[in-house]
Each structure stands twice: as structure tokens, then as C-alpha cells.
Protein backbone atom coordinates (compact mmCIF):
# COMPACT_ATOMS: atom_id res chain seq x y z
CA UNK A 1 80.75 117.76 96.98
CA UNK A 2 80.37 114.29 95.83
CA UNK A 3 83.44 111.88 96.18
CA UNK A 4 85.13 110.79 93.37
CA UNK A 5 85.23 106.64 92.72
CA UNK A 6 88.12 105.50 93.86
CA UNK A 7 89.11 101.29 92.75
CA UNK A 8 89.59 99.79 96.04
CA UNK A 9 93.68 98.75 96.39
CA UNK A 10 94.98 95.78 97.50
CA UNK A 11 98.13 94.70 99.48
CA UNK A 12 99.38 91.39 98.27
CA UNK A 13 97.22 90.43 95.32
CA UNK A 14 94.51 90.61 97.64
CA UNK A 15 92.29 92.19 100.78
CA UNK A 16 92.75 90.74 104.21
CA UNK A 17 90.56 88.21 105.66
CA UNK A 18 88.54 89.91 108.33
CA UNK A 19 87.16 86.68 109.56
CA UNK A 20 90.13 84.75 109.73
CA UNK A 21 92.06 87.41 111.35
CA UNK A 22 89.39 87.97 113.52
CA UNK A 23 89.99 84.31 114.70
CA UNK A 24 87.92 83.51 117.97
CA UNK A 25 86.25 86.98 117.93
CA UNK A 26 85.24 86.70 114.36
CA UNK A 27 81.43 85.17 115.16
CA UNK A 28 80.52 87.87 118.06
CA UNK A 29 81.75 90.82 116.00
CA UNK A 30 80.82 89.94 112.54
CA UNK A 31 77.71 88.24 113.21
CA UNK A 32 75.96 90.58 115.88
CA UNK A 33 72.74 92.18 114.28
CA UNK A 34 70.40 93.51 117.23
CA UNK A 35 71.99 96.61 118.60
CA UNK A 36 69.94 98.77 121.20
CA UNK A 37 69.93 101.76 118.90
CA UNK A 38 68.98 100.64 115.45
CA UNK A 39 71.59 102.10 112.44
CA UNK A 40 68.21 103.54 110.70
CA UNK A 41 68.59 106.50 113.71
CA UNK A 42 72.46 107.35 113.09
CA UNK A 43 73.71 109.34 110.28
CA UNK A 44 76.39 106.75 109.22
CA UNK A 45 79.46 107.37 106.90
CA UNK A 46 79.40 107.29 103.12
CA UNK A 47 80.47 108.18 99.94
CA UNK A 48 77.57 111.22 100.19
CA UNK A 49 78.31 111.82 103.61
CA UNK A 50 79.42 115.75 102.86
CA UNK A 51 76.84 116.24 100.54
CA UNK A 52 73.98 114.52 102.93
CA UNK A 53 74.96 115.24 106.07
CA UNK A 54 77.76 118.14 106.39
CA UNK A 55 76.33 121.01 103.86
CA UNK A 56 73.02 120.85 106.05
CA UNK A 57 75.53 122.60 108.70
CA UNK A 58 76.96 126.15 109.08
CA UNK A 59 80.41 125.39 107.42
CA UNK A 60 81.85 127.38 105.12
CA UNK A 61 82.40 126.79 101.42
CA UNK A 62 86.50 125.99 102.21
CA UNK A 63 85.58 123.49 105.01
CA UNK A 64 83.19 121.54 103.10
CA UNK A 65 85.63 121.22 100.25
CA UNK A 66 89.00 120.41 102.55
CA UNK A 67 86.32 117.98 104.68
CA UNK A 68 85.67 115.95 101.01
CA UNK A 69 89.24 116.84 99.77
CA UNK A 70 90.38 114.79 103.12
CA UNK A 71 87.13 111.65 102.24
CA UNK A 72 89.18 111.40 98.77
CA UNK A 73 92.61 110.52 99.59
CA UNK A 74 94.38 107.42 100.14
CA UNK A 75 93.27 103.83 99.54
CA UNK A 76 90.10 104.92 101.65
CA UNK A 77 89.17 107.67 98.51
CA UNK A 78 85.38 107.53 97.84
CA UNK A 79 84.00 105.21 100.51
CA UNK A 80 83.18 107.59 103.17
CA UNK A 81 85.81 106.23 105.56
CA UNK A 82 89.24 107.78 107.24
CA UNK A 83 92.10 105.73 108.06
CA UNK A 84 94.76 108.21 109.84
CA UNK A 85 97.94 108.17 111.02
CA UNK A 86 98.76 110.51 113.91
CA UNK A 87 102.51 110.98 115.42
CA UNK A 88 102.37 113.83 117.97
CA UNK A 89 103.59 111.16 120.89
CA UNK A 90 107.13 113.03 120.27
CA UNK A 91 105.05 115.80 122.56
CA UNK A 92 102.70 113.50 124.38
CA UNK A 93 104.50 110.74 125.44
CA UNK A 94 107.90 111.69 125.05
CA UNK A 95 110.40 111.68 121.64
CA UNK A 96 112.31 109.17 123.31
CA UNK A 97 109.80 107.01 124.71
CA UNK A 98 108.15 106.67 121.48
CA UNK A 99 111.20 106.82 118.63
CA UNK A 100 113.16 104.29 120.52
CA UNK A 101 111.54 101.64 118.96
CA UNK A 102 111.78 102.97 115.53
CA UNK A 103 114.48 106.34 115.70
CA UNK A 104 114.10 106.59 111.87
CA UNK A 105 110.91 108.76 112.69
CA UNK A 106 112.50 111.17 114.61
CA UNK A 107 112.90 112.51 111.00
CA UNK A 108 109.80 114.28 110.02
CA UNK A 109 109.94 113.53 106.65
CA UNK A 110 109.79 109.09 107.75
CA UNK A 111 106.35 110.05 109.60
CA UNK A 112 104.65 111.86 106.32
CA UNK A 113 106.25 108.87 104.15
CA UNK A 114 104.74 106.61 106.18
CA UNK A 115 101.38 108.09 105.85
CA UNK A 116 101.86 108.30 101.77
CA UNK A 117 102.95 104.43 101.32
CA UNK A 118 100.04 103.39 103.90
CA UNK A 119 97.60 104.84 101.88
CA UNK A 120 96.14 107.38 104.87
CA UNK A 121 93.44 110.04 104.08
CA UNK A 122 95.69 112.56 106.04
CA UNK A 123 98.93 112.62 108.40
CA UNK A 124 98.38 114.11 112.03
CA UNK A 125 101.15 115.52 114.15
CA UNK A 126 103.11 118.64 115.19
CA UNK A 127 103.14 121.59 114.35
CA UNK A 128 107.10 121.46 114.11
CA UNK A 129 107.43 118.18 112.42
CA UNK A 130 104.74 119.14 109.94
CA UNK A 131 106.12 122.76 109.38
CA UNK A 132 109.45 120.95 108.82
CA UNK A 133 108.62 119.27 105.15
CA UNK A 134 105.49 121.26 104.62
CA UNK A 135 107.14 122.70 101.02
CA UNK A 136 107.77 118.88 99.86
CA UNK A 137 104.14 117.11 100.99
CA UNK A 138 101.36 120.03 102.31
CA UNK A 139 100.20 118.96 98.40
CA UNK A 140 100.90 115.46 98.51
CA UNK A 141 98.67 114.38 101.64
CA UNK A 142 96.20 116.24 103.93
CA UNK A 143 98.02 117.59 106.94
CA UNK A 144 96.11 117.45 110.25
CA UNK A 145 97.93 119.86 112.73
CA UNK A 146 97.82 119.02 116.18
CA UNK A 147 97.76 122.89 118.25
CA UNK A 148 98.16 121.65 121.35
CA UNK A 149 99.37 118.64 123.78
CA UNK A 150 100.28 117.88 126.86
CA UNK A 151 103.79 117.57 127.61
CA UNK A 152 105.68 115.25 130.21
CA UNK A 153 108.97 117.13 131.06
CA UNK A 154 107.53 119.26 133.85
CA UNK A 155 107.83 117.78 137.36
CA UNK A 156 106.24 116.18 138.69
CA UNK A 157 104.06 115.39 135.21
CA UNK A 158 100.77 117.56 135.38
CA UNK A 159 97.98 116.53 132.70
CA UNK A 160 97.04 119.61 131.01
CA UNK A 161 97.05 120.40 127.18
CA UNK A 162 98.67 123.88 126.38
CA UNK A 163 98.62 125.13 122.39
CA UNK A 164 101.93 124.98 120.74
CA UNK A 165 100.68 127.27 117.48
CA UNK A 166 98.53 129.30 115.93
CA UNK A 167 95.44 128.91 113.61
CA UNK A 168 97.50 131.18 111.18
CA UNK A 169 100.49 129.08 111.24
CA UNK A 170 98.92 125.70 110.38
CA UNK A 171 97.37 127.52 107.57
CA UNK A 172 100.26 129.25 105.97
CA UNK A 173 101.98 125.41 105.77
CA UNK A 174 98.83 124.08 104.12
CA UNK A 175 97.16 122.31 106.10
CA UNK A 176 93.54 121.20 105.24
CA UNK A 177 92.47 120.36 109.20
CA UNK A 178 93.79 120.72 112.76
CA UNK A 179 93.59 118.72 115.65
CA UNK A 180 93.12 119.45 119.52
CA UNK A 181 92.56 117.48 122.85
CA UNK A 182 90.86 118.72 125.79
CA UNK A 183 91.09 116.75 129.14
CA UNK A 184 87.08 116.50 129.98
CA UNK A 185 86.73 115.97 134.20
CA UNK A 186 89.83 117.62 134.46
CA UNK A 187 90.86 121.08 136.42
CA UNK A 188 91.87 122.39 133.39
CA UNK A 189 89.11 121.39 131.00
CA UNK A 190 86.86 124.59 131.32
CA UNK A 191 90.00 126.69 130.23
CA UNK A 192 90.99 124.10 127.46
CA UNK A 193 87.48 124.16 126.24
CA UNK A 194 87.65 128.17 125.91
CA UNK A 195 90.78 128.43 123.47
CA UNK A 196 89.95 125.06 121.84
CA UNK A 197 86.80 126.49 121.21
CA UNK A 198 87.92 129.97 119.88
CA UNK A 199 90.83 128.14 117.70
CA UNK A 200 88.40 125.78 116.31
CA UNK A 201 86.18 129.16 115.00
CA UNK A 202 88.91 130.59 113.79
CA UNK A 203 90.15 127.41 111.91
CA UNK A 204 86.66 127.40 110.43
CA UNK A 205 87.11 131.03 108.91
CA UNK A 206 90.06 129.32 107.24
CA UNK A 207 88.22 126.63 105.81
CA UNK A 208 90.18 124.50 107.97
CA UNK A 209 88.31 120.77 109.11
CA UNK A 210 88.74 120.50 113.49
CA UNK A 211 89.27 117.57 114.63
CA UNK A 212 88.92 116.92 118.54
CA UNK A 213 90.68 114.05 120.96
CA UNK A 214 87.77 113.97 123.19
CA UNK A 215 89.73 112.21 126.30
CA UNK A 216 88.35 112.21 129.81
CA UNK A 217 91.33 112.41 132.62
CA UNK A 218 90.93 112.06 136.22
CA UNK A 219 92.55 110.01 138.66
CA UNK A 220 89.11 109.46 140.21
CA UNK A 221 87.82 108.07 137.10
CA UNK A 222 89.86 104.92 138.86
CA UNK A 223 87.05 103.62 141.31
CA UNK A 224 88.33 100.87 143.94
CA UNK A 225 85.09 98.55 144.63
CA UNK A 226 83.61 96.74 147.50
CA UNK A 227 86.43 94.17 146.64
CA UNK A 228 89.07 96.31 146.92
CA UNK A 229 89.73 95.91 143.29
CA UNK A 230 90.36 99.43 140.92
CA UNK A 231 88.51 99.73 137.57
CA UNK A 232 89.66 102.46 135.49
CA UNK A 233 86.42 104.11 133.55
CA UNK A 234 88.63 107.04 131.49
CA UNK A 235 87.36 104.65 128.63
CA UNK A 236 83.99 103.95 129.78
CA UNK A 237 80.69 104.52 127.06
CA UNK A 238 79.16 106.80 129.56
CA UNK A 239 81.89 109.33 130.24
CA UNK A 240 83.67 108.82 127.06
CA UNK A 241 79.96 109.46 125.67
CA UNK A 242 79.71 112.59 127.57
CA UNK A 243 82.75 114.32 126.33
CA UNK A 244 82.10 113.66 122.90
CA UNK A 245 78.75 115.33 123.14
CA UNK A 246 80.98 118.80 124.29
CA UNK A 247 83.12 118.08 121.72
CA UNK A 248 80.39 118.19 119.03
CA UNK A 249 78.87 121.58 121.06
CA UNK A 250 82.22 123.26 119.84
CA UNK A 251 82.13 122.42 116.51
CA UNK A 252 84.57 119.90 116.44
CA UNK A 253 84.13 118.41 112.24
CA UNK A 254 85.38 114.97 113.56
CA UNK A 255 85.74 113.14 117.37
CA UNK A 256 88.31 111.19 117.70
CA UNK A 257 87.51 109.25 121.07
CA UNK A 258 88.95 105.85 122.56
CA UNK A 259 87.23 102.77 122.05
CA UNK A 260 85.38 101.89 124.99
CA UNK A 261 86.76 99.72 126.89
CA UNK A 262 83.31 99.41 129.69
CA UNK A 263 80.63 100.82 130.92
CA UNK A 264 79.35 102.23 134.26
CA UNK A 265 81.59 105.07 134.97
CA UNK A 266 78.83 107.26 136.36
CA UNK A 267 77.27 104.48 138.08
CA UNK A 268 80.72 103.56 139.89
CA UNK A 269 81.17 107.49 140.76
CA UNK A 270 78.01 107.55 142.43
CA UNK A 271 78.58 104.57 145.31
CA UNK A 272 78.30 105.93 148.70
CA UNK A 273 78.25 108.64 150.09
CA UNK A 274 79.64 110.39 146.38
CA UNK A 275 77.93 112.11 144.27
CA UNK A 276 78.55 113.12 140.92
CA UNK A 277 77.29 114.41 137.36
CA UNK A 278 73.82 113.34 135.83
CA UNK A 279 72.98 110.28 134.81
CA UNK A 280 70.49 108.10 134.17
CA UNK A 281 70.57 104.14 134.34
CA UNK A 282 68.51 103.65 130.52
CA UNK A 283 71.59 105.26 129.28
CA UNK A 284 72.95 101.38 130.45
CA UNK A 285 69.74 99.38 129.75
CA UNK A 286 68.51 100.71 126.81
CA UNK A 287 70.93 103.02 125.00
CA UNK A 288 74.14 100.06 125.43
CA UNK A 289 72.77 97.11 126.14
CA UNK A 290 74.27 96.89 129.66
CA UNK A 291 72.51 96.32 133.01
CA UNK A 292 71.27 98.89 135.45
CA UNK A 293 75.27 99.18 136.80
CA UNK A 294 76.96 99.62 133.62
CA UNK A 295 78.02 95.68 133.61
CA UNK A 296 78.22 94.31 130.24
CA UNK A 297 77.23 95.90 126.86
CA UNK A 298 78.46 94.04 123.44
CA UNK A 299 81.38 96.45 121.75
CA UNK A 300 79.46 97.48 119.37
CA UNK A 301 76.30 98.74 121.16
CA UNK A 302 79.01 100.29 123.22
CA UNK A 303 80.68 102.39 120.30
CA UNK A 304 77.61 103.05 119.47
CA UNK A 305 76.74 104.64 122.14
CA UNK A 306 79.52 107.22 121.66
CA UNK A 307 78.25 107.54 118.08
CA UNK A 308 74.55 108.61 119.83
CA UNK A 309 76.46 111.34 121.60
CA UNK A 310 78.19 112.82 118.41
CA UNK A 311 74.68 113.94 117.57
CA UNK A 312 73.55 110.77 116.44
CA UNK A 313 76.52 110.52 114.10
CA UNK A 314 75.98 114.17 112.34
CA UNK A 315 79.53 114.76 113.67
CA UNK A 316 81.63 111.79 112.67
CA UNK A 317 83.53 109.25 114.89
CA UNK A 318 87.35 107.66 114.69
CA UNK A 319 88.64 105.94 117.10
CA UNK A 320 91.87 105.55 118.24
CA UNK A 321 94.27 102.14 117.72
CA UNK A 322 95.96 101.97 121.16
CA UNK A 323 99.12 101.10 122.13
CA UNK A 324 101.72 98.99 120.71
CA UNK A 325 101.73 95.52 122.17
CA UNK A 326 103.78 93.89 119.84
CA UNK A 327 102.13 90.46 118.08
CA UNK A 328 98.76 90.97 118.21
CA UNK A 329 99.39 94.17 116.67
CA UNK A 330 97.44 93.53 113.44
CA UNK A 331 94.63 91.51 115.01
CA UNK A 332 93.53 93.88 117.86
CA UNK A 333 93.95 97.17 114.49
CA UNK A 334 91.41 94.68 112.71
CA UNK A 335 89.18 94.06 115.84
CA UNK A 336 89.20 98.13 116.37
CA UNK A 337 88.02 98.72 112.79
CA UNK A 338 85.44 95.65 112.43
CA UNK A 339 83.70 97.14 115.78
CA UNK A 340 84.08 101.08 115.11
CA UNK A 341 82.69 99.90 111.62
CA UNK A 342 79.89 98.09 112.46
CA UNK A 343 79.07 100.96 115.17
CA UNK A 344 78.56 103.16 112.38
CA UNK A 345 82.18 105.42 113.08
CA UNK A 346 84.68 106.85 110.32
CA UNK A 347 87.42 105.33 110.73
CA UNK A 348 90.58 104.85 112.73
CA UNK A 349 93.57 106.96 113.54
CA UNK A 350 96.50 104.74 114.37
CA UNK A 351 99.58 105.78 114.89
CA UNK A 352 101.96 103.91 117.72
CA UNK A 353 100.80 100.02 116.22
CA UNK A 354 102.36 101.52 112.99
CA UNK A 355 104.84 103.71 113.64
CA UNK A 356 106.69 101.63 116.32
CA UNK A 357 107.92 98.93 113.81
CA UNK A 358 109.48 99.07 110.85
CA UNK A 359 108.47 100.78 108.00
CA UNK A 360 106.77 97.75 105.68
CA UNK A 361 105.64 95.96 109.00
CA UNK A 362 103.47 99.38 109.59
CA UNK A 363 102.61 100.01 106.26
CA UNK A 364 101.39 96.25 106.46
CA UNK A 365 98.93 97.28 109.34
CA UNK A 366 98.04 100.03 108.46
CA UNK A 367 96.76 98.62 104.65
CA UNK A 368 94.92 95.93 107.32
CA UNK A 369 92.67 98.56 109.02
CA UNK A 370 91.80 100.23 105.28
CA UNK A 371 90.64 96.35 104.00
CA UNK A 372 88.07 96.23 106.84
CA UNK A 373 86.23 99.45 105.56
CA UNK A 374 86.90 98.49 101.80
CA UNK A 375 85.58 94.89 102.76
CA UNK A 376 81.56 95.36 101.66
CA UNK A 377 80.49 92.00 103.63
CA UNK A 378 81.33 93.64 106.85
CA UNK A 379 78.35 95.66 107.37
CA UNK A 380 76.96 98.62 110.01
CA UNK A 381 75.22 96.68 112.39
């Protein structure tokens, strides 16, 4: 099961400088060396990582090998590290919405091309769009099949993922893993959690890796405080935390979660007269490095802290790149992989800050993310 050496690849001659692309954030995120949970207690990513970490588990034979089959591809082969590139937003957010920027992708065949000259480790998306070219690329790059989503043409919009395909399907294309999401705090969660959970066992008797978008959605994760003022916690440490420790209780083979964006969310959700969940506030002092409210927290401890969840990093983490905002693109891709690295995750899965420009501006960014885990001077933390 160990990974083959791969020659790191470079893009212009050359690998990106982290630091200077970093610019203003470059001393903070680079040069932070005292998290609250030292890397010596997480299980952190590696060329080994199947054969030290993943054959101590109950997978089969097939998952291991589509799990290190996945580890070796792309400009990422033999380091230990994923750099993905999902497009299921034709479901999630809309075909629309999301091609208008860039309609050459509502051709399937754009999306897996995009994956192949950005040097992923796999392509996520549809079932549809993957089924589409499956005969011309299920050998040429790992496909990740996404089974469910939620979609936005019922009215008014409800926020509730419903499967699209079957386990059997996404095998008969070829595809080595397949994706889910399940909306944790939601109504809907405990039903998602039942089929996502069944699929994901059945994908495993296919010797097929699961992958799980761990998202929490509520609209009273949005807490108004004594000023009046609304802070939205769907991407807090705590709650984001929480869901990827269900996530890992169903087997999930990889989390994909959003990087934090705060802390506090259980803290906030228990003001007043409201009550809700468990918590504890050492999961702020002591496991992230923020105070007894949630405040504060350095991004690192706080990825980390999602990393503790995902049984201390036994079950790997990638986070997600975020919207499209144009610019600062590249830079904020860069800051996203220096932190999740550093935190001790796998990798990134970014698809809209690539997919929503043109085709050498996203392979561009998407080469960027790869240099920070092929860069050896940035280091866990």
C-alpha cells in the first residue's frame, strides 16, 4: 500500500512563493509553532498514511487500494496530500448561477479536463456529468461521485440533501470514491444520516472510498448579540467540530468540512434563557486556544480543532476553497492550504475559485494550492 515517488511538478519553471503570496499574513501563518494540541497527538497525512493509519481499520482490500490509488494521482502523487476539484454547484447552487461565469463547463467533458491539466488527485461532481464521459476518463482520473445534493428549484428553497443515484451506478462508471453531504442541526439530518450511512456501507462492499461534506445548516446558527449585531457560527470550530465527529461515526474515509471561520457557536446558542447541545468551555480554552466565549483562537489551532474531532486525524481532513471573489482568488486558495496544512488536514477541494475563470487562470490556481503541500519548508505546526 505504499505510494509510489512521485518528482514534484512545477508551473512556470518553478513552485510558488508561499511567503510572498502570503503577503501580510505570511509571519502569523508560517511562523506560528505553539498550538493547543501538539501535532505529536494527531495522525497527520503522509506518504505511509494508508499503510500506517488506514489498514489498522475495517476496510476492505478494494478500499484500501482505490484510497492509495486516489494518494497517487496528480501533481500531489506520493506526498500524502489531496488537491480536488469538485463541480456539483450545477445541482447545488444552480447551472446557471454557477456556469455563467465560465458556460464552457456546462460541458462535462471541460470539468474532467480541468481536473487532468490541474494536476487533481480526483474530479468530484454529478452523477450525470460524470456518467456523461465516464467511457473517455473513469481510467484517466479518480472519479468522486457526489449521490446526493440539495437542489434550489423548489419554492420557496428548502435545505435538504436528497440522493440523485445509486451505489451501483457510480460503480458501474468507475468510480474509485463517492461523495455525500448531510445538513448536521438540520430537520432533516437524522434521515440524511440514515441513507448516507447505509450508502456509505454499501460503497464500502464496493471498495469504493466515502467522502462526506460535513456542513452544519440552521438559520439559528445566526445568533443576534446584546448589540444587536448577527454572527453566523455554520462555520464555527465547535459545531463544525461536532459534525465531523458524526461524520467519522459513519465511516466517512475522508471529511471534507469548511474552514472555520470562528469559534463559540455553542457558547452563543446558550445566552439566555436557550439552551442547547453539550458543551464544555476547555473545548475553547484549551482544545483552540480561544477564551471561555469562543472569542479568538489562531486559524490553525482552530482547524485543528476539527482535525481532533476526525478522531484525532485517523479519518482525514480537506477543506473546502470558498467562493469566488475574484482577485484575491489565488491568495485566499494559498492562505486555505498554508493553514489546513499546518493543521495537519489533507488537502483542499476547490472547485468555484477554479472553475469560474477561464481555463489556464484555474489551472493556474489550482497548481498554487498543490505548491503549498509540495513546498517542504511549510511545515505541520
Amino acid at each position: 500500500m505504499t505510494a509510489l515517488a512521485s518528482a514534484p511538478a512545477k508551473l512556470n519553471g518553478q513552485l510558488i512563493d508561499v511567503r510572498s503570496t502570503l503577503g501580510a499574513q505570511a509571519d502569523a501563518l508560517l511562523g506560528y509553532s505553539t498550538p493547543k494540541i501538539a501535532k505529536d497527538k494527531i495522525h497527520a497525512p503522509g506518504p505511509d498514511f494508508i499503510d500506517r493509519v488506514f489498514s489498522q481499520t475495517d476496510r476492505n482490500v478494494p478500499t484500501l487500494r482505490n484510497f492509495q490509488t486516489i494518494l497517487n494521482t496528480g501533481r500531489l502523487a506520493g506526498t500524502g496530500y489531496v488537491s480536488i476539484l469538485p463541480v456539483d454547484q450545477g445541482i447545488e447552487h444552480s447551472a446557471g448561477a454557477s456556469f455563467a461565469p465560465n458556460p464552457a463547463y456546462f460541458d462535462p467533458e471541460n470539468i474532467v479536463k480541468l481536473a487532468i491539466d490541474g494536476g487533481c488527485n480526483a474530479v468530484a461532481s454529478t452523477l450525470g456529468v460524470l456518467a456523461s464521459v465516464s467511457r473517455k476518463y473513469a481510467h484517466k482520473i479518480p472519479f468522486l461521485v457526489k449521490f446526493n445534493h440539495n437542489e434550489m428549484l423548489t419554492y420557496p428553497n428548502v435545505f435538504k440533501q436528497s440522493y440523485f443515484g445509486s451505489i451501483k451506478q457510480c460503480y458501474e462508471m468507475g468510480a474509485l470514491a463517492v461523495g455525500a453531504t448531510i445538513y448536521f442541526g438540520n430537520d432533516s439530518s437524522r434521515d440524511e444520516i440514515a441513507y448516507v450511512s447505509d450508502m456509505f456501507e454499501e460503497a464500502h462492499a464496493y471498495g469504493m472510498v466515502t467522502v462526506l461534506w460535513c456542513y452544519t445548516r440552521n438559520n439559528a446558527f445566526k445568533v443576534k448579540g446584546a448589540d444587536g449585531k448577527s454572527t453566523d457560527y455554520h462555520a464555527s470550530a465547535d459545531l463544525t467540530g461536532q459534525a465531523n465527529h458524526m461524520g467519522a461515526t459513519i465511516k466517512a474515509d475522508i471529511i471534507k468540512q469548511k474552514l472555520p471561520t470562528n469559534n463559540g457557536g455553542y457558547a452563543a446558542l446558550n445566552t439566555g434563557a436557550s439552551a442547547y447541545g453539550k458543551w464544555d468551555k476547555r473545548v475553547y480554552t484549551d482544545l483552540a486556544g480561544s477564551d471561555e466565549a469562543g472569542h479568538g483562537g489562531h486559524p490553525i489551532d482552530l482547524c485543528r480543532y476539527q482535525i481532533v474531532n476526525n478522531y484525532m486525524g485517523r479519518v482525514p481532513l480537506i477543506n473546502s476553497g470558498g467562493e469566488s471573489k475574484g482577485a484575491s482568488d489565488l491568495a485566499e486558495a494559498v492562505a486555505t492550504a498554508v493553514i489546513n496544512k499546518r493543521a495537519g488536514g489533507m488537502g483542499l477541494i476547490s472547485g468555484r475559485k477554479a472553475f469560474q475563470k477561464p481555463i489556464g487562470e484555474g489551472v493556474k490556481l489550482l497548481h498554487a494550492v498543490q505548491d503549498v503541500y509540495l513546498d517542504k519548508s511549510v511545515t505541520i505546526a
